[in-house]
PDB file of N, CA and C in Angstrom:
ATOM      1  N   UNK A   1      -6.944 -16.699   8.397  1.00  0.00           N
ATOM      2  CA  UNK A   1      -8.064 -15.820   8.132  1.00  0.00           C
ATOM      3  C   UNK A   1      -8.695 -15.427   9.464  1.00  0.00           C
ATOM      4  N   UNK A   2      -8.938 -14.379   9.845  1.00  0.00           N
ATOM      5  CA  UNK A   2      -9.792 -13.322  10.710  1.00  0.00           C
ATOM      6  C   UNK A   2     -11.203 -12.921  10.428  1.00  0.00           C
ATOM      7  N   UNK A   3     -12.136 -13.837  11.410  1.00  0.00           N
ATOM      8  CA  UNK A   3     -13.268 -12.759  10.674  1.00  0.00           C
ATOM      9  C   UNK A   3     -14.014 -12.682  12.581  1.00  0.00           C
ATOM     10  N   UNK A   4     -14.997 -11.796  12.634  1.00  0.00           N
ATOM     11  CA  UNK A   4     -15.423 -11.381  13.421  1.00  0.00           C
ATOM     12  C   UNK A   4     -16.668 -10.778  13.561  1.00  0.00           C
ATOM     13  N   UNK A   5     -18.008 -10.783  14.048  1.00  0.00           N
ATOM     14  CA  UNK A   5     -19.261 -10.004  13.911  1.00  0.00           C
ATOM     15  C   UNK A   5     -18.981  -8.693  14.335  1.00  0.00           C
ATOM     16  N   UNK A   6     -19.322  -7.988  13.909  1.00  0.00           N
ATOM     17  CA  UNK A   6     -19.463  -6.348  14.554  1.00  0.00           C
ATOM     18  C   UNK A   6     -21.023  -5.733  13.961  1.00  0.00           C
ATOM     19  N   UNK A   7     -21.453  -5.225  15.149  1.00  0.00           N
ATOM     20  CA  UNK A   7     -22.487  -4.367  14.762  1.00  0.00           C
ATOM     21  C   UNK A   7     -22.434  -2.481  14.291  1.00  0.00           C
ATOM     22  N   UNK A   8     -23.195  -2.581  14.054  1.00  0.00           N
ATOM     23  CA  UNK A   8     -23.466  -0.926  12.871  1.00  0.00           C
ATOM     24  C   UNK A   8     -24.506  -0.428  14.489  1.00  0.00           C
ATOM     25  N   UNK A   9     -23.968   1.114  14.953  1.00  0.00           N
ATOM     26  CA  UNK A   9     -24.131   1.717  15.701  1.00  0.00           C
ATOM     27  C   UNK A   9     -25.275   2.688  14.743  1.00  0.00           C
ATOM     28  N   UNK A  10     -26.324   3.595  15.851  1.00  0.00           N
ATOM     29  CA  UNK A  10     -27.157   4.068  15.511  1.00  0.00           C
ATOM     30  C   UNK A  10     -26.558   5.105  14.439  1.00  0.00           C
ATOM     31  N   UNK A  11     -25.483   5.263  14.820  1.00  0.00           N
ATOM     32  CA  UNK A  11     -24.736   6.814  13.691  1.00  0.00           C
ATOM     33  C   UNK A  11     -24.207   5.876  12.248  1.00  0.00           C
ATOM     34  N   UNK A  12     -24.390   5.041  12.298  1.00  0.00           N
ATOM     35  CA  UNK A  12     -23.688   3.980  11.039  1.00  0.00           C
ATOM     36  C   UNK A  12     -21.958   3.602  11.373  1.00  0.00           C
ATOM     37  N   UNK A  13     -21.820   3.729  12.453  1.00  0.00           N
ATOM     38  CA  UNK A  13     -20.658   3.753  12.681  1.00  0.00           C
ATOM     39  C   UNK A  13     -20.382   1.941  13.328  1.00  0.00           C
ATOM     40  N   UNK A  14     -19.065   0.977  12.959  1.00  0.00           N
ATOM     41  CA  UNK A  14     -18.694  -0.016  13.391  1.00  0.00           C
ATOM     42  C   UNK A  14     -17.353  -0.124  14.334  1.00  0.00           C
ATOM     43  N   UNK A  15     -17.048  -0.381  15.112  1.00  0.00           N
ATOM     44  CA  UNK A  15     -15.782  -0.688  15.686  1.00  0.00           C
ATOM     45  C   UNK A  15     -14.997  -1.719  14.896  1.00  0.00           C
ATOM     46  N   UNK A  16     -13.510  -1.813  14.427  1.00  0.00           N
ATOM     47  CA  UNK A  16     -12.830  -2.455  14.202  1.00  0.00           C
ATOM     48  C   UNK A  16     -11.964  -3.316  15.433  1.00  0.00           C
ATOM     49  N   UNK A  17     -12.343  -4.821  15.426  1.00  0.00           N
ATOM     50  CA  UNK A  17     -11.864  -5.180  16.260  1.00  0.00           C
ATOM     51  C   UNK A  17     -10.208  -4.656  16.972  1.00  0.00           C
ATOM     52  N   UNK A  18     -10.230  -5.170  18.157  1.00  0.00           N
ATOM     53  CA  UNK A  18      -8.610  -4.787  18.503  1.00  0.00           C
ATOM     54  C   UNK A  18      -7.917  -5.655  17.940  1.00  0.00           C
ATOM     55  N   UNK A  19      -8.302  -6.983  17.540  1.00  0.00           N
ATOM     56  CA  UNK A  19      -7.344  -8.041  17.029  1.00  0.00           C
ATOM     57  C   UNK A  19      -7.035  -7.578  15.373  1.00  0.00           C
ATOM     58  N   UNK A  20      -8.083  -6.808  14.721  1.00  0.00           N
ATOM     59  CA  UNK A  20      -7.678  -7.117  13.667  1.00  0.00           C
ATOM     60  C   UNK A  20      -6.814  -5.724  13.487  1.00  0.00           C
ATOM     61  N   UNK A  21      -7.016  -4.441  14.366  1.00  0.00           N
ATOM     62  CA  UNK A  21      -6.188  -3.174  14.488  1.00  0.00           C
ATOM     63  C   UNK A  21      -4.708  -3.755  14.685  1.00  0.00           C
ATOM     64  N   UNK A  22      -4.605  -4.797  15.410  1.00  0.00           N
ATOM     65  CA  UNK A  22      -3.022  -5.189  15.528  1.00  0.00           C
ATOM     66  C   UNK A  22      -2.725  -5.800  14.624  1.00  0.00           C
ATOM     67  N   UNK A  23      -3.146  -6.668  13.742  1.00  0.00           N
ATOM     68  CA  UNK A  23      -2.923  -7.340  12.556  1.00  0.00           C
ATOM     69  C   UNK A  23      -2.784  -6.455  11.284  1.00  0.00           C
ATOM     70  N   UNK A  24      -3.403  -5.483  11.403  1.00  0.00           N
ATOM     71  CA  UNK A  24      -3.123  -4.297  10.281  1.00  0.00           C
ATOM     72  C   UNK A  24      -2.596  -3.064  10.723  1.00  0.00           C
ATOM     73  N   UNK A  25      -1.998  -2.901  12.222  1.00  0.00           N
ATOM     74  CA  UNK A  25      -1.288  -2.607  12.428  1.00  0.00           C
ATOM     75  C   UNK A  25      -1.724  -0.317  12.243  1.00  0.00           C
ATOM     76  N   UNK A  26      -3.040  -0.828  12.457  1.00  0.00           N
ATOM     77  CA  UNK A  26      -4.166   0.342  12.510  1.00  0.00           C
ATOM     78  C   UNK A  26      -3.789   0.809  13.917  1.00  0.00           C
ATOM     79  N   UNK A  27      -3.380   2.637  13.586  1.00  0.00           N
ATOM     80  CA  UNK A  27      -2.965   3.595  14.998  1.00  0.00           C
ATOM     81  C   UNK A  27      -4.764   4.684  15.168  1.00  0.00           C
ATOM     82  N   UNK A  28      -4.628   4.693  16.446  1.00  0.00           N
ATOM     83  CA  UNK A  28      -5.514   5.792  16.498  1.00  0.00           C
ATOM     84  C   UNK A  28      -5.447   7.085  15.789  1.00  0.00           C
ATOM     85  N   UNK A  29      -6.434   7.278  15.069  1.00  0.00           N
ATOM     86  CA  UNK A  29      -7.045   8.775  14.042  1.00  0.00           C
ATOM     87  C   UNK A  29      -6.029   8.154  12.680  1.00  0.00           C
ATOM     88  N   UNK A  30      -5.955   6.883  12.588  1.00  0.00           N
ATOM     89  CA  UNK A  30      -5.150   7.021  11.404  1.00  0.00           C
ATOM     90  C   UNK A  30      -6.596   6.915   9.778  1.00  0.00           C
ATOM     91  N   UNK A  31      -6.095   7.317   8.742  1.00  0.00           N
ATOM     92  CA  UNK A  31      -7.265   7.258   7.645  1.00  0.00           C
ATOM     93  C   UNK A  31      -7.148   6.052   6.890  1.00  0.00           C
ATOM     94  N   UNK A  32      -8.526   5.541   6.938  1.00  0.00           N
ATOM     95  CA  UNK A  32      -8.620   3.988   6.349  1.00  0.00           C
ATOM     96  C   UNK A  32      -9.402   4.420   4.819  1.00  0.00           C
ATOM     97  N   UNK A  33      -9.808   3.435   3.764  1.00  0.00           N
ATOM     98  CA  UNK A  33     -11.041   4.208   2.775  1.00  0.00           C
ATOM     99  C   UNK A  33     -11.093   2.903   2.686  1.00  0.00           C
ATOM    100  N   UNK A  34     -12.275   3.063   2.684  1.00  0.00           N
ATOM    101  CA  UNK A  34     -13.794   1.929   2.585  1.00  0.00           C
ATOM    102  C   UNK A  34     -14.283   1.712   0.765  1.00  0.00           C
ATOM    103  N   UNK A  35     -14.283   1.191   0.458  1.00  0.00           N
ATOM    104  CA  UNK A  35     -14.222   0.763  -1.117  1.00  0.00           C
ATOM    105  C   UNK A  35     -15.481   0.105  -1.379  1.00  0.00           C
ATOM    106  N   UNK A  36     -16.888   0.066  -1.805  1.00  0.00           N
ATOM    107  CA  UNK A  36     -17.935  -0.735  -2.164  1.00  0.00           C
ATOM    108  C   UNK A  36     -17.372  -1.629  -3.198  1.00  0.00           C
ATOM    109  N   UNK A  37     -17.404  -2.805  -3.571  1.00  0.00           N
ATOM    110  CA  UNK A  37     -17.449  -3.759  -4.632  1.00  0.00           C
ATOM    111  C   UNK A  37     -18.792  -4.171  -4.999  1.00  0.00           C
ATOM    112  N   UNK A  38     -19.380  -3.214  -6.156  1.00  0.00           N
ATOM    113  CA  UNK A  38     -20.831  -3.728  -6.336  1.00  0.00           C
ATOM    114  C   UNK A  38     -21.160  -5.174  -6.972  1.00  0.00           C
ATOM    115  N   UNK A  39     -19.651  -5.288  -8.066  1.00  0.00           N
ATOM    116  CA  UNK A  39     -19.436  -7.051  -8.330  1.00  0.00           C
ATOM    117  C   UNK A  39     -19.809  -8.030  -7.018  1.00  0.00           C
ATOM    118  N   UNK A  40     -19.333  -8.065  -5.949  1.00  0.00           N
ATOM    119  CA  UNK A  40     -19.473  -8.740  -5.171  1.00  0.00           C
ATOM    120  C   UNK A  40     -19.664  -8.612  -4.066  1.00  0.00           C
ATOM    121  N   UNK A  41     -20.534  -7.391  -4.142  1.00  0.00           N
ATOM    122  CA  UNK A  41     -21.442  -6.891  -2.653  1.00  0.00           C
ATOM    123  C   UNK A  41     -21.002  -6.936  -1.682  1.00  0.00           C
ATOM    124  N   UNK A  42     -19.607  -6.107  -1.179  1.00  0.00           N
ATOM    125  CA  UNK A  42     -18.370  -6.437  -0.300  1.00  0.00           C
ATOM    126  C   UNK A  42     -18.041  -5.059  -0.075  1.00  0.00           C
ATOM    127  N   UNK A  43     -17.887  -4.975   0.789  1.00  0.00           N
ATOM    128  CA  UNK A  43     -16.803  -3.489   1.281  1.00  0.00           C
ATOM    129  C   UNK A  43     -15.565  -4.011   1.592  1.00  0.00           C
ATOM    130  N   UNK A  44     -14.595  -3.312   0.954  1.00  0.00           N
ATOM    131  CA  UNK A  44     -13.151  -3.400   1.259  1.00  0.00           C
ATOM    132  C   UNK A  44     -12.326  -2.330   2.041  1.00  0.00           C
ATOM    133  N   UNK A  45     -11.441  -2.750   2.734  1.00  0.00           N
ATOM    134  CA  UNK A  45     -11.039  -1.313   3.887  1.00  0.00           C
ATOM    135  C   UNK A  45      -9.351  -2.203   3.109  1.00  0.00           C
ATOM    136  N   UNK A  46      -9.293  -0.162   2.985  1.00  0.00           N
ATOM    137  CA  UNK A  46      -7.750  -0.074   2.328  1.00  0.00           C
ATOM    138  C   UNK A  46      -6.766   0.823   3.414  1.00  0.00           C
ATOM    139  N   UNK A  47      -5.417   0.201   3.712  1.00  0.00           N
ATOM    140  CA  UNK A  47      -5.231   1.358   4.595  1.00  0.00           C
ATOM    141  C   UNK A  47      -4.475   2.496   3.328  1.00  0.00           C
ATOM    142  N   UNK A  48      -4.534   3.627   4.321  1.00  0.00           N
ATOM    143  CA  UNK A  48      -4.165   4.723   3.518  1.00  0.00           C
ATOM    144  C   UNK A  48      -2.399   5.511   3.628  1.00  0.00           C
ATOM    145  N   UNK A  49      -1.837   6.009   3.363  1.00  0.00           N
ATOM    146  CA  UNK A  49      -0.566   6.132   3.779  1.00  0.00           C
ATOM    147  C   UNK A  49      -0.556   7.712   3.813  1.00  0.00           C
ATOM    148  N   UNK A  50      -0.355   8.091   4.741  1.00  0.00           N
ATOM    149  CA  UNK A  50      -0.742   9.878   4.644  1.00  0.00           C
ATOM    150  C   UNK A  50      -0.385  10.383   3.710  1.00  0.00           C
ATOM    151  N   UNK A  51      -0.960  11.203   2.690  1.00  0.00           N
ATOM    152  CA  UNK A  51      -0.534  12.107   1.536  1.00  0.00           C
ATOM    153  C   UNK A  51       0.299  11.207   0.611  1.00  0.00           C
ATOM    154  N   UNK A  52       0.297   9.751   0.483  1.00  0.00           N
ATOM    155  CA  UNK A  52       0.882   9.124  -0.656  1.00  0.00           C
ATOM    156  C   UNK A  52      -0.049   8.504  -1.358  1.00  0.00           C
ATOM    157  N   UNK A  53      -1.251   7.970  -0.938  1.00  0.00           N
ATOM    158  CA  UNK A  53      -1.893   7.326  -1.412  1.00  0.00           C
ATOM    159  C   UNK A  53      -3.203   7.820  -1.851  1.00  0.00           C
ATOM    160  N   UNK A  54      -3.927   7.516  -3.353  1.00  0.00           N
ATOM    161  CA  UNK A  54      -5.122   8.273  -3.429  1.00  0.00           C
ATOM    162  C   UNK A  54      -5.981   6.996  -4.361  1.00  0.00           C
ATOM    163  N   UNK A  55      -7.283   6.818  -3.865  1.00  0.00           N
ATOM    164  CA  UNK A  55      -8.444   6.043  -4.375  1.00  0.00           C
ATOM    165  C   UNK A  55      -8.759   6.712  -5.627  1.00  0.00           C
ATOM    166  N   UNK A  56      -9.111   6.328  -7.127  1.00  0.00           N
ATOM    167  CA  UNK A  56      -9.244   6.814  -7.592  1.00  0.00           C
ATOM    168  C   UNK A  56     -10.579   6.169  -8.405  1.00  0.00           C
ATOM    169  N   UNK A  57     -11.451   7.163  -9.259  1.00  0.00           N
ATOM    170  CA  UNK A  57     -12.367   5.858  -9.525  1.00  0.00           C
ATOM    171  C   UNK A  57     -12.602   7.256 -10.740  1.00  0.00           C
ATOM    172  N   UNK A  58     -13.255   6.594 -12.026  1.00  0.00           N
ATOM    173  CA  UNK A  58     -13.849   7.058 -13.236  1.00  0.00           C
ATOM    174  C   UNK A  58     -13.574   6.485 -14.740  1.00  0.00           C
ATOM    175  N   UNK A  59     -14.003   6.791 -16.031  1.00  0.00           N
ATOM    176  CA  UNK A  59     -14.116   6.380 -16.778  1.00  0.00           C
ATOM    177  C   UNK A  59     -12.917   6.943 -17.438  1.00  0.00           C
ATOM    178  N   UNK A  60     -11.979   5.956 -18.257  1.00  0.00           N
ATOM    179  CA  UNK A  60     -11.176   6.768 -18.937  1.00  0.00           C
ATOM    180  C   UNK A  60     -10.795   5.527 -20.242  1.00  0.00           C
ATOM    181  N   UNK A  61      -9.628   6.008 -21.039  1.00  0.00           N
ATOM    182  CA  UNK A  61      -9.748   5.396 -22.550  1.00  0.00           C
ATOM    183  C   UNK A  61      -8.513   4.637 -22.281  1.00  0.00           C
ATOM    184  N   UNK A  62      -8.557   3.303 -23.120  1.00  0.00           N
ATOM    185  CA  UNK A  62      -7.695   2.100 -23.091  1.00  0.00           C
ATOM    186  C   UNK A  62      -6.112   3.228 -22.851  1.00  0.00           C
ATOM    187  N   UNK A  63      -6.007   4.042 -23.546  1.00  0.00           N
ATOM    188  CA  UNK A  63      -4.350   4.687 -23.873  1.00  0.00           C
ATOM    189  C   UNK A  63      -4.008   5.341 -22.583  1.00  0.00           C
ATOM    190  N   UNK A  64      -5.295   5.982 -21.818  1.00  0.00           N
ATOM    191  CA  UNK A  64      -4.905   6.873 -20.335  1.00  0.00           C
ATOM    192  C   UNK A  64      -4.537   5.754 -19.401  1.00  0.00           C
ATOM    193  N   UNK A  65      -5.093   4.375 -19.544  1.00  0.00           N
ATOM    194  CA  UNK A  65      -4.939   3.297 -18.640  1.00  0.00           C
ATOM    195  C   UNK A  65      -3.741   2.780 -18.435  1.00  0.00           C
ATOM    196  N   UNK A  66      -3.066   2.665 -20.313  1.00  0.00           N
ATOM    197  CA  UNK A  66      -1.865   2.079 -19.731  1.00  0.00           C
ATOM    198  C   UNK A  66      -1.018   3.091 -19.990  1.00  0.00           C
ATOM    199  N   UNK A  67      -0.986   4.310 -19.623  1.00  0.00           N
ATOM    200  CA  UNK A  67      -0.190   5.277 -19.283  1.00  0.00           C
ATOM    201  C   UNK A  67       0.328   5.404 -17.769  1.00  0.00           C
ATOM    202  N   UNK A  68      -0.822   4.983 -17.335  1.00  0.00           N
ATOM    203  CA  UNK A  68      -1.179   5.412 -16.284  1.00  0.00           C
ATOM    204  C   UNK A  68      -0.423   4.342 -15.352  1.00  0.00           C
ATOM    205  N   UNK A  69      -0.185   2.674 -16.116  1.00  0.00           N
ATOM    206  CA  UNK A  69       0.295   2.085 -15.505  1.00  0.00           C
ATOM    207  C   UNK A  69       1.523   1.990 -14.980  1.00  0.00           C
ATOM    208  N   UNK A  70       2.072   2.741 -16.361  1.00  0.00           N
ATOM    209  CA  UNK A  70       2.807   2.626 -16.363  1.00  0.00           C
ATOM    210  C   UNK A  70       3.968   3.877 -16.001  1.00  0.00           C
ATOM    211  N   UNK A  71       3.291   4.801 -15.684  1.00  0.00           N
ATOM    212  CA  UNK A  71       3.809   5.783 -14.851  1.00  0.00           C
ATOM    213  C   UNK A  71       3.851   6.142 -13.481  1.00  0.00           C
ATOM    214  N   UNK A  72       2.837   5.295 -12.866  1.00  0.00           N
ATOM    215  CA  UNK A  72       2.173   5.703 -11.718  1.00  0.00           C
ATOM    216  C   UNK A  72       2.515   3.627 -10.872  1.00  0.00           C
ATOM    217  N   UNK A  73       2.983   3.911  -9.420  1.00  0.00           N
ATOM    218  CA  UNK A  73       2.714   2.904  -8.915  1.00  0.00           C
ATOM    219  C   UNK A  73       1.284   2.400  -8.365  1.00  0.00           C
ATOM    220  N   UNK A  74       0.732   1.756  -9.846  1.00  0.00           N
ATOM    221  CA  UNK A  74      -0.658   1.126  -9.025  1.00  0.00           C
ATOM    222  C   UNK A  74      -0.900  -0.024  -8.123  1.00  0.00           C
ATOM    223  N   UNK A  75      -1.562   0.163  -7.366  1.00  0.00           N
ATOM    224  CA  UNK A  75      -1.417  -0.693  -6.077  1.00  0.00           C
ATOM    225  C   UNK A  75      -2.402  -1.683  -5.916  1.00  0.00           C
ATOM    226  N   UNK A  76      -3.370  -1.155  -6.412  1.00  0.00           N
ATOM    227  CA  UNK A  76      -4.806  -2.058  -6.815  1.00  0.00           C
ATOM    228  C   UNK A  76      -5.605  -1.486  -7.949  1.00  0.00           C
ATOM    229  N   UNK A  77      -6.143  -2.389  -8.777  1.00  0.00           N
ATOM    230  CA  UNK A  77      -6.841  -1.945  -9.710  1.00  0.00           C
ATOM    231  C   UNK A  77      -8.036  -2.749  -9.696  1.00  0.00           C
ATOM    232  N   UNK A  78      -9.102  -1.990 -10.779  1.00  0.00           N
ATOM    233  CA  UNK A  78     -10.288  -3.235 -10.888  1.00  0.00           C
ATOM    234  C   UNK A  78     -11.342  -2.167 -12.018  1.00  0.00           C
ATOM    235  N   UNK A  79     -11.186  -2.728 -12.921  1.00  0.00           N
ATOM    236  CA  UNK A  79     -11.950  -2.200 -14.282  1.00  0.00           C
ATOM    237  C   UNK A  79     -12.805  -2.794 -15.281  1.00  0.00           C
ATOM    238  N   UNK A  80     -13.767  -2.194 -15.308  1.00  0.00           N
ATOM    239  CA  UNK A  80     -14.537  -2.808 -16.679  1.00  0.00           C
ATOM    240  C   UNK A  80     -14.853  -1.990 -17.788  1.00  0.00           C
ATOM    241  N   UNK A  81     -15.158  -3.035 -18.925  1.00  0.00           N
ATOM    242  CA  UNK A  81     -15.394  -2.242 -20.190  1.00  0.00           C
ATOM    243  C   UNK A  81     -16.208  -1.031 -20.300  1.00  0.00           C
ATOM    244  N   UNK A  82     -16.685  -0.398 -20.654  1.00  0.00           N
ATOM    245  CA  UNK A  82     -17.978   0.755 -20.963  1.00  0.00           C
ATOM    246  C   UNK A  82     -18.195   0.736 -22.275  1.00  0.00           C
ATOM    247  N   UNK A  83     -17.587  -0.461 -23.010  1.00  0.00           N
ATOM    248  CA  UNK A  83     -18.258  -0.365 -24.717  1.00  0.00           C
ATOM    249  C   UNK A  83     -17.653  -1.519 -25.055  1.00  0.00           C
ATOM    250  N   UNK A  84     -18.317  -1.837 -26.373  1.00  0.00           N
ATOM    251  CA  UNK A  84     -18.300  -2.815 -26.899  1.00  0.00           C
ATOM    252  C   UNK A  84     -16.544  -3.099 -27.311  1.00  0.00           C
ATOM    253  N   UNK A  85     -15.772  -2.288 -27.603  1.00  0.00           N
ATOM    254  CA  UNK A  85     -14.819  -2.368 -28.024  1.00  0.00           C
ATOM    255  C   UNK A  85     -13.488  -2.334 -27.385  1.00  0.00           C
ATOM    256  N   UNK A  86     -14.111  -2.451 -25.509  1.00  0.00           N
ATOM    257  CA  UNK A  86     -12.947  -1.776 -24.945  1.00  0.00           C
ATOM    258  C   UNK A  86     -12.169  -0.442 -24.858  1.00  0.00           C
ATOM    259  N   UNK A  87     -12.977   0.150 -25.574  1.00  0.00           N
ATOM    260  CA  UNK A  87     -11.655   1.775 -25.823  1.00  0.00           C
ATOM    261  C   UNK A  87     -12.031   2.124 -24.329  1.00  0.00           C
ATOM    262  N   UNK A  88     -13.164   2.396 -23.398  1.00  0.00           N
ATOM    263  CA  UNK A  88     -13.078   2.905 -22.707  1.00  0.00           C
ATOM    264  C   UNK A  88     -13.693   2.132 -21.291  1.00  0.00           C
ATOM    265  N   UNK A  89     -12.805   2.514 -20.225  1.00  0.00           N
ATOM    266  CA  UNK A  89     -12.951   1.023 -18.939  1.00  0.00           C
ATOM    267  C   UNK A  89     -13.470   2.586 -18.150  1.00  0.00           C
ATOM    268  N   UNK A  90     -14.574   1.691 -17.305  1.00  0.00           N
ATOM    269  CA  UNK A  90     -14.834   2.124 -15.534  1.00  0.00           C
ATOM    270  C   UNK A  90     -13.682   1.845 -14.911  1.00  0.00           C
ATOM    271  N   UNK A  91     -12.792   2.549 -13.957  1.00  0.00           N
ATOM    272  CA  UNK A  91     -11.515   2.069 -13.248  1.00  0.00           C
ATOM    273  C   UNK A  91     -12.099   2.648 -12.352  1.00  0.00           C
ATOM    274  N   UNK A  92     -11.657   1.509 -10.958  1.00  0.00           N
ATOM    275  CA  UNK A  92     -11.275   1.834  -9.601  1.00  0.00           C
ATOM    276  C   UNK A  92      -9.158   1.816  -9.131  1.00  0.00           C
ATOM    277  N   UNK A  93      -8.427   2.366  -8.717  1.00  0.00           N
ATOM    278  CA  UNK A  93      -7.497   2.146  -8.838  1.00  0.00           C
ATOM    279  C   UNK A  93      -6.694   2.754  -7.238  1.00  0.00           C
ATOM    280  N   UNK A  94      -6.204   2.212  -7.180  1.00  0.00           N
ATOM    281  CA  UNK A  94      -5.278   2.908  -5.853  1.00  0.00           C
ATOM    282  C   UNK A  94      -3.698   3.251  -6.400  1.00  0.00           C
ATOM    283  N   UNK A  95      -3.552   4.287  -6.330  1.00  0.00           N
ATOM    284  CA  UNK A  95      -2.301   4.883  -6.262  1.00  0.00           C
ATOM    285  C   UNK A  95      -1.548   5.271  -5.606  1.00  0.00           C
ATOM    286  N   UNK A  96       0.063   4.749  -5.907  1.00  0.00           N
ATOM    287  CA  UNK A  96       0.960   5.111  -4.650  1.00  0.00           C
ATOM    288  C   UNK A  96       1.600   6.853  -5.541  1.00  0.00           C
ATOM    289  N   UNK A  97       1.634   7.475  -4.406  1.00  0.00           N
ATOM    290  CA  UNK A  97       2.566   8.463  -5.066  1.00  0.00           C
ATOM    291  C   UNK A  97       3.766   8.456  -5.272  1.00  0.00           C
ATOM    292  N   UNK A  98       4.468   8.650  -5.899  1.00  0.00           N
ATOM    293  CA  UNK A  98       5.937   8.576  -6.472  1.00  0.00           C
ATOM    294  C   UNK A  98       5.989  10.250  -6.458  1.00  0.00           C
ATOM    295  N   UNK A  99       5.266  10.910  -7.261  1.00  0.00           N
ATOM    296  CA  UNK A  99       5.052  12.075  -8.149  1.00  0.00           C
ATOM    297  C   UNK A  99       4.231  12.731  -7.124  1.00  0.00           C
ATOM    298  N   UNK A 100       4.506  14.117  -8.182  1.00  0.00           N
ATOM    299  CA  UNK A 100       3.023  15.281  -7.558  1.00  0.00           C
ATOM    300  C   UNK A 100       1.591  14.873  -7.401  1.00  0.00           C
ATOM    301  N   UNK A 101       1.035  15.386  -6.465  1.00  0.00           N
ATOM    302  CA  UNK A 101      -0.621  14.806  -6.611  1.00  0.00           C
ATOM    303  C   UNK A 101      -0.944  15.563  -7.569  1.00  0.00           C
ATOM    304  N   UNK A 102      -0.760  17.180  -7.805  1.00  0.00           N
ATOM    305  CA  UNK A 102      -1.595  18.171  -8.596  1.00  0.00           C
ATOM    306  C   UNK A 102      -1.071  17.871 -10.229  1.00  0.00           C
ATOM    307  N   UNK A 103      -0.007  17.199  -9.857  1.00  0.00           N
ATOM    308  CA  UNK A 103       0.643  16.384 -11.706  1.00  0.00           C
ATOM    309  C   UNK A 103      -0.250  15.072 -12.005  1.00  0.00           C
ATOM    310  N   UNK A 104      -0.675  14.105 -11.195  1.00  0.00           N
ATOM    311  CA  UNK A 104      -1.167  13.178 -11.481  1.00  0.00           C
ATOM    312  C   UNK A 104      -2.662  13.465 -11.762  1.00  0.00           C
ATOM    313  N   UNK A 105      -3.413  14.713 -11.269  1.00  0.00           N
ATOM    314  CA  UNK A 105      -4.501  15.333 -10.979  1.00  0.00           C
ATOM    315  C   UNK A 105      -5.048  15.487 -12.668  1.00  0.00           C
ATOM    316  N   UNK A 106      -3.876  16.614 -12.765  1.00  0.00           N
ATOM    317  CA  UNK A 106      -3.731  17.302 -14.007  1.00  0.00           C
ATOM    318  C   UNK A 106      -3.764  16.080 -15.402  1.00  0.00           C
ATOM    319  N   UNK A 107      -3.139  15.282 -15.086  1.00  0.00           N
ATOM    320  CA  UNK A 107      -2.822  14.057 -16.428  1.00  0.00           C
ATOM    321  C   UNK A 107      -4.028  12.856 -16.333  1.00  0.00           C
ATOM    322  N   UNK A 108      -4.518  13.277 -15.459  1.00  0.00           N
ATOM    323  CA  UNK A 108      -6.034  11.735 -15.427  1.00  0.00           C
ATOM    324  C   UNK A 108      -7.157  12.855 -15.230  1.00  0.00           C
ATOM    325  N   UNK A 109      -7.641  13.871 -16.057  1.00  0.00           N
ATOM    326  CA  UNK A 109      -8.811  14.865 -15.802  1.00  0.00           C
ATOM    327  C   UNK A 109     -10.596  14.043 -15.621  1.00  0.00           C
ATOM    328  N   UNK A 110     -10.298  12.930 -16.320  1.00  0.00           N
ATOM    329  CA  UNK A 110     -11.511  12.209 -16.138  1.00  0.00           C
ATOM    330  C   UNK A 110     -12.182  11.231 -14.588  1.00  0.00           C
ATOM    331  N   UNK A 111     -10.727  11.388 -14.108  1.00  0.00           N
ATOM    332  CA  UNK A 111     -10.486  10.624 -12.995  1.00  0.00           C
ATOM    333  C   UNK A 111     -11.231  11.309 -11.742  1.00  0.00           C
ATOM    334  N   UNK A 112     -11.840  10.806 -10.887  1.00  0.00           N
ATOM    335  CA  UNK A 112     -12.588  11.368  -9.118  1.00  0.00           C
ATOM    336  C   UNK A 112     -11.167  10.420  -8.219  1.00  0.00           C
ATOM    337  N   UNK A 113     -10.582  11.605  -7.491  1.00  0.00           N
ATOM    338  CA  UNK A 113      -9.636  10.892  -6.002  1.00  0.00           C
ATOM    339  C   UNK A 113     -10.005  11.597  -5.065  1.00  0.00           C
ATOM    340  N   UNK A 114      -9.842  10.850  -3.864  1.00  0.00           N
ATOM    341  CA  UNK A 114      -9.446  11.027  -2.634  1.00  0.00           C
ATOM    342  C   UNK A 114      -8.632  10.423  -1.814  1.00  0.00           C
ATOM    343  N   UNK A 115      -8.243  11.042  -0.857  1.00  0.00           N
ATOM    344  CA  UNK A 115      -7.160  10.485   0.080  1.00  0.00           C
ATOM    345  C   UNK A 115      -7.186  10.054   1.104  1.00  0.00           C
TER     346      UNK A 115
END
């Protein structure tokens, strides 16, 4: 395990150590996404894979979920209920692309991504 203090610059901005850039193997201008976990009051840094990978986060119904699993390489997930019954989860999810983005776009309409 790696951990390290870093301070928050007047712009909100932090440096990532050099030790841990070599350990994750982080290139200059490459795109990272920063993930809040309000469960456990944590920011998570995901690396990103140019144009394959997309964060995805919104509410959708038990049947889009495991469609979704099962079509799509998910890479991380993390969901909760929004009703008593389960039909419909809050999802956070990371997706690898296999497929079109504007196909995966199109088939999860409830869904917010970025890349």
């Amino acid at each position: 395990m790696f951990s390290e203090v870093v301070k928050v610059d007047s712009k909100g901005r932090i440096t990532i150590p050099a030790t841990l850039r070599l350990l994750l193997n982080i290139s200059d201008g490459e795109k990272l996404i920063l993930v809040f976990d309000e469960d456990n009051n944590k920011i998570e840094l995901h690396l990103s894979k140019p144009n394959r990978t997309l964060f995805c986060s919104g509410v959708i119904s038990r049947d889009t979920l495991l469609r979704l699993l099962k079509e799509y390489n998910i890479d991380n997930i993390s969901c909760r209920c929004k009703d008593n019954h389960c039909d419909f989860y809050h999802c956070k999810i990371f997706v690898e692309l296999s497929k079109d983005k504007d196909e995966f776009m199109k088939n999860s309409p409830n869904i917010r991504c970025i890349e």
